[in-house]
C-alpha atoms as a PDB file:
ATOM      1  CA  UNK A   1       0.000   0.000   0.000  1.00  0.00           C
ATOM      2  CA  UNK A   2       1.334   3.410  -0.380  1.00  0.00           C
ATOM      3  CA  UNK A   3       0.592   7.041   0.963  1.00  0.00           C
ATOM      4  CA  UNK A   4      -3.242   8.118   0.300  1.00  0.00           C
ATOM      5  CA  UNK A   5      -4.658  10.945  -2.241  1.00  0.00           C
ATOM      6  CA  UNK A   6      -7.892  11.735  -3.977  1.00  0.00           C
ATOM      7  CA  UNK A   7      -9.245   8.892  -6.341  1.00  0.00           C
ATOM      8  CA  UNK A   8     -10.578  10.166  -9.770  1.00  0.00           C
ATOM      9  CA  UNK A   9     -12.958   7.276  -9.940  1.00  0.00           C
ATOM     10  CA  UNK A  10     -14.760   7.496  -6.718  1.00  0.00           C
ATOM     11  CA  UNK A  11     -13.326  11.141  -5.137  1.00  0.00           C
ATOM     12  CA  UNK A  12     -12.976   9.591  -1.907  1.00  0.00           C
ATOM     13  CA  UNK A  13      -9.502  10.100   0.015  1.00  0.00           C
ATOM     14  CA  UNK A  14      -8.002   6.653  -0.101  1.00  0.00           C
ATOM     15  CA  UNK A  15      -4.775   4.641   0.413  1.00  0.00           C
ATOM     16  CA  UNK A  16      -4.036   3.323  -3.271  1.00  0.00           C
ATOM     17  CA  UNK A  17      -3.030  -0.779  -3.760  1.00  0.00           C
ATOM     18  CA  UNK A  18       0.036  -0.772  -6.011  1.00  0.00           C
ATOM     19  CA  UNK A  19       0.007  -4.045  -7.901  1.00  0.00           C
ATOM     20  CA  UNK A  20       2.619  -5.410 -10.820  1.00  0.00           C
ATOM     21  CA  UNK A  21       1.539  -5.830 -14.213  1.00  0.00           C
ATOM     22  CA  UNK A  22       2.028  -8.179 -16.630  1.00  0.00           C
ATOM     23  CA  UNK A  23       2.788  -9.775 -20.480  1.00  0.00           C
ATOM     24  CA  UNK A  24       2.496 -13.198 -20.055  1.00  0.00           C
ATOM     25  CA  UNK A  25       5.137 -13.599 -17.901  1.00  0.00           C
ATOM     26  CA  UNK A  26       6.931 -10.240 -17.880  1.00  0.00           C
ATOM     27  CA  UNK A  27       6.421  -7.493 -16.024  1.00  0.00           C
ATOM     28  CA  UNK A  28       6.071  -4.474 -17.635  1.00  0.00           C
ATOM     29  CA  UNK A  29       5.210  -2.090 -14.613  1.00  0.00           C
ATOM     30  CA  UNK A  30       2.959  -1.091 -12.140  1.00  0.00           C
ATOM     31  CA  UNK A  31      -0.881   0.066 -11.971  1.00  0.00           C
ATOM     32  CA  UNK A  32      -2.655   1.449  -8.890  1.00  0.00           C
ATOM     33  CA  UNK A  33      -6.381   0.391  -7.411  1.00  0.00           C
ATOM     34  CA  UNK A  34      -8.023   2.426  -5.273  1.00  0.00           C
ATOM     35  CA  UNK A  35      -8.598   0.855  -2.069  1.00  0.00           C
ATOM     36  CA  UNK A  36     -12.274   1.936  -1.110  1.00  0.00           C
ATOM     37  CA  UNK A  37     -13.733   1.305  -4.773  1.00  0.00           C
ATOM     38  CA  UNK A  38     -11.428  -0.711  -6.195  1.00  0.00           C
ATOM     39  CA  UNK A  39     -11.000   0.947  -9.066  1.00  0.00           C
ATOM     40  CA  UNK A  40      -7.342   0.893 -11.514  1.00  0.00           C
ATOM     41  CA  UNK A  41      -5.979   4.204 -12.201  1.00  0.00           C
ATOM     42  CA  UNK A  42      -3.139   5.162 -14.158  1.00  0.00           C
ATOM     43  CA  UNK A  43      -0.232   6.905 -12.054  1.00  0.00           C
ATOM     44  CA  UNK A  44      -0.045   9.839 -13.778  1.00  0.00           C
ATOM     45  CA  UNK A  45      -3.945  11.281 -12.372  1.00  0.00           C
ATOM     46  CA  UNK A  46      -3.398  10.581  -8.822  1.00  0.00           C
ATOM     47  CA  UNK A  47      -2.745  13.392  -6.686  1.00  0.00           C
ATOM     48  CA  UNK A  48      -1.280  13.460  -3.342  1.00  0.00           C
ATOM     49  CA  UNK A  49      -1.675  15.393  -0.894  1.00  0.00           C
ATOM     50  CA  UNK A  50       1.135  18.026   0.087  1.00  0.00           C
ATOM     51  CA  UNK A  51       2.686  17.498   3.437  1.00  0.00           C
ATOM     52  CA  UNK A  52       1.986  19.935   5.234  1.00  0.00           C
ATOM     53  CA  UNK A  53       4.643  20.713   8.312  1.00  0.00           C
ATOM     54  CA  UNK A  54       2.871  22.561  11.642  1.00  0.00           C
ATOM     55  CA  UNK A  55       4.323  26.197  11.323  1.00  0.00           C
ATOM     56  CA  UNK A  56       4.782  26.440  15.717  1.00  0.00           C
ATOM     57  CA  UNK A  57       8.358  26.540  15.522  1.00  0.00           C
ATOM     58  CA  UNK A  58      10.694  29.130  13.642  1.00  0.00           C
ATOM     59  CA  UNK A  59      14.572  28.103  12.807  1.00  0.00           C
ATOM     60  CA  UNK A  60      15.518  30.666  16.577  1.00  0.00           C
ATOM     61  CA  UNK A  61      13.674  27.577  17.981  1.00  0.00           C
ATOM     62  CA  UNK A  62      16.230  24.791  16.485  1.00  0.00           C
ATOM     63  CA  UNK A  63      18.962  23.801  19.064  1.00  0.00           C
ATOM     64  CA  UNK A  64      22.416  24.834  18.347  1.00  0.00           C
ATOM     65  CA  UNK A  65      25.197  22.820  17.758  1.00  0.00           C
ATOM     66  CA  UNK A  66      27.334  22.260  20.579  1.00  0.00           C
ATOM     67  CA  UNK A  67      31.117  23.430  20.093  1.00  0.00           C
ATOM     68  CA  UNK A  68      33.454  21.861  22.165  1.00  0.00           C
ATOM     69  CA  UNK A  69      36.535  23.924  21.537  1.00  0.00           C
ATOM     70  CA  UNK A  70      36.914  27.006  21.272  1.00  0.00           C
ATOM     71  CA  UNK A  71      38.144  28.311  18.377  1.00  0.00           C
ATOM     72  CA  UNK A  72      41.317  26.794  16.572  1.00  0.00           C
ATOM     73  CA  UNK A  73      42.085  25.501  20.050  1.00  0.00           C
ATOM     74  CA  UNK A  74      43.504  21.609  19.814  1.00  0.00           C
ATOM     75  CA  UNK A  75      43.346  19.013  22.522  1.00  0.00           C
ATOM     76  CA  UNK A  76      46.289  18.059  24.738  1.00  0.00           C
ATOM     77  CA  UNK A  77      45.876  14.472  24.177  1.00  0.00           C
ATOM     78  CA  UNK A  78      48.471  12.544  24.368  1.00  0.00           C
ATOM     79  CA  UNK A  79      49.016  11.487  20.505  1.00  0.00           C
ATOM     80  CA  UNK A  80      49.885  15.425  19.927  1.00  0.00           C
ATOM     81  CA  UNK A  81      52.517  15.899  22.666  1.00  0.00           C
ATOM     82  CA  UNK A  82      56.530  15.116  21.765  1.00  0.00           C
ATOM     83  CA  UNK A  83      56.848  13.220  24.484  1.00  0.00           C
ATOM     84  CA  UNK A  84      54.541   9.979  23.289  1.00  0.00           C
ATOM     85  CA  UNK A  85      56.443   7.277  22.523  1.00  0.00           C
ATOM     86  CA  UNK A  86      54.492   4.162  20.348  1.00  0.00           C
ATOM     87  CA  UNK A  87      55.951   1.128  19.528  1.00  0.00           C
ATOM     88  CA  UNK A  88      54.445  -2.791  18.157  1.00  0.00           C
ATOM     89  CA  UNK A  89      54.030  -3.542  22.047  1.00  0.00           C
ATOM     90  CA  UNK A  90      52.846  -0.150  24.482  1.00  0.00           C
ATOM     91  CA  UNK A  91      51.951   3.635  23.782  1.00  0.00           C
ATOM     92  CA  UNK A  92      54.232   5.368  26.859  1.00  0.00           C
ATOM     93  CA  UNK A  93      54.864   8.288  27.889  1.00  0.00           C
ATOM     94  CA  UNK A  94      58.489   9.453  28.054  1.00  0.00           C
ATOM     95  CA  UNK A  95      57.809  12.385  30.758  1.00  0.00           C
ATOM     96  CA  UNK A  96      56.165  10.401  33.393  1.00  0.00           C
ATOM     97  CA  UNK A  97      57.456   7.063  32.424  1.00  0.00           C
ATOM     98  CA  UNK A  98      54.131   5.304  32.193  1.00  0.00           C
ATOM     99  CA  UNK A  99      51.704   3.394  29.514  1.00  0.00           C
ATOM    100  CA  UNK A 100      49.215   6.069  28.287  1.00  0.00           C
ATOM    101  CA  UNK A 101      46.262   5.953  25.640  1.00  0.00           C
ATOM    102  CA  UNK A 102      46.275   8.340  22.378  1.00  0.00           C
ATOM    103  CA  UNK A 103      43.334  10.314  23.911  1.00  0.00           C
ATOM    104  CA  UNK A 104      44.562  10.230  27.657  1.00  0.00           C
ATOM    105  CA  UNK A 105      45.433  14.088  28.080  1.00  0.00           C
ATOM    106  CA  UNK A 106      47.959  15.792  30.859  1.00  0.00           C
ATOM    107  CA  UNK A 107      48.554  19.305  32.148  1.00  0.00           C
ATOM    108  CA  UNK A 108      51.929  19.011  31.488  1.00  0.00           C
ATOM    109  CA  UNK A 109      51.472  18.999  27.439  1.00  0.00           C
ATOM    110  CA  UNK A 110      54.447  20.136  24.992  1.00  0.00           C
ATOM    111  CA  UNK A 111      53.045  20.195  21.901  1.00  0.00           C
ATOM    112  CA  UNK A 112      54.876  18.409  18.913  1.00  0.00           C
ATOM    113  CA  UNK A 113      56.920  20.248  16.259  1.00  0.00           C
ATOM    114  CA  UNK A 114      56.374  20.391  12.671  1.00  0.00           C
ATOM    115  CA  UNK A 115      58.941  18.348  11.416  1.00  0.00           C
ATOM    116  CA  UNK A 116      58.537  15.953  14.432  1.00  0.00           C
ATOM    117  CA  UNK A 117      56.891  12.325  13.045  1.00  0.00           C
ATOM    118  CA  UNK A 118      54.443  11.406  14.823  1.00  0.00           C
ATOM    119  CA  UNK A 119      55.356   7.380  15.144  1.00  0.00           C
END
């Protein structure tokens, strides 16, 4: 079944029955019956209604994205600062000489040069 409109047979609003059609055995498309008279219209005559959206809210009313930085302000996670170390077997930290994750973050952040890889 598919969305509803006005038939041309009948004039009632009604849902319309899409149903295959066929050539012997091949399809060669679609027609539509309506499903209060029963009735097969072509596609082309049906009319739909036009959704209508309620007009209560304006777009002041939409929420606003949240920005979690500030600016061009980057995170002091770990992965950034030149003192992460990562090899095949731990990520570590070579200031405070202990296993850290990529998004772990510290106060004590030195960001990493330019021509610094970043492992």
């Amino acid at each position: 079944m598919n969305a509803g409109g006005r038939c041309p047979s009948c004039g009632r609003e009604a849902l319309w029955i899409r149903q295959p059609r066929y050539e012997g055995f091949r399809r060669v498309g679609e027609e539509l019956k309506c499903s209060s008279c029963g009735a097969r219209v072509e596609m082309d005559t049906v009319t739909a209604p036009a959704p209508s959206r309620p007009s209560i809210f304006s777009e002041e009313d939409l929420p606003r994205p949240p920005r979690v930085l500030d600016g061009d302000e980057t995170p002091h996670f770990c992965r950034r600062c030149r003192h992460y170390v990562v090899n095949p077997f731990r990520q570590w930290c070579g200031r405070h000489r202990r296993d850290v994750a990529a998004t772990d973050t510290c106060d004590q952040f030195e960001a990493r040069e330019v021509g610094e890889s970043e492992s």
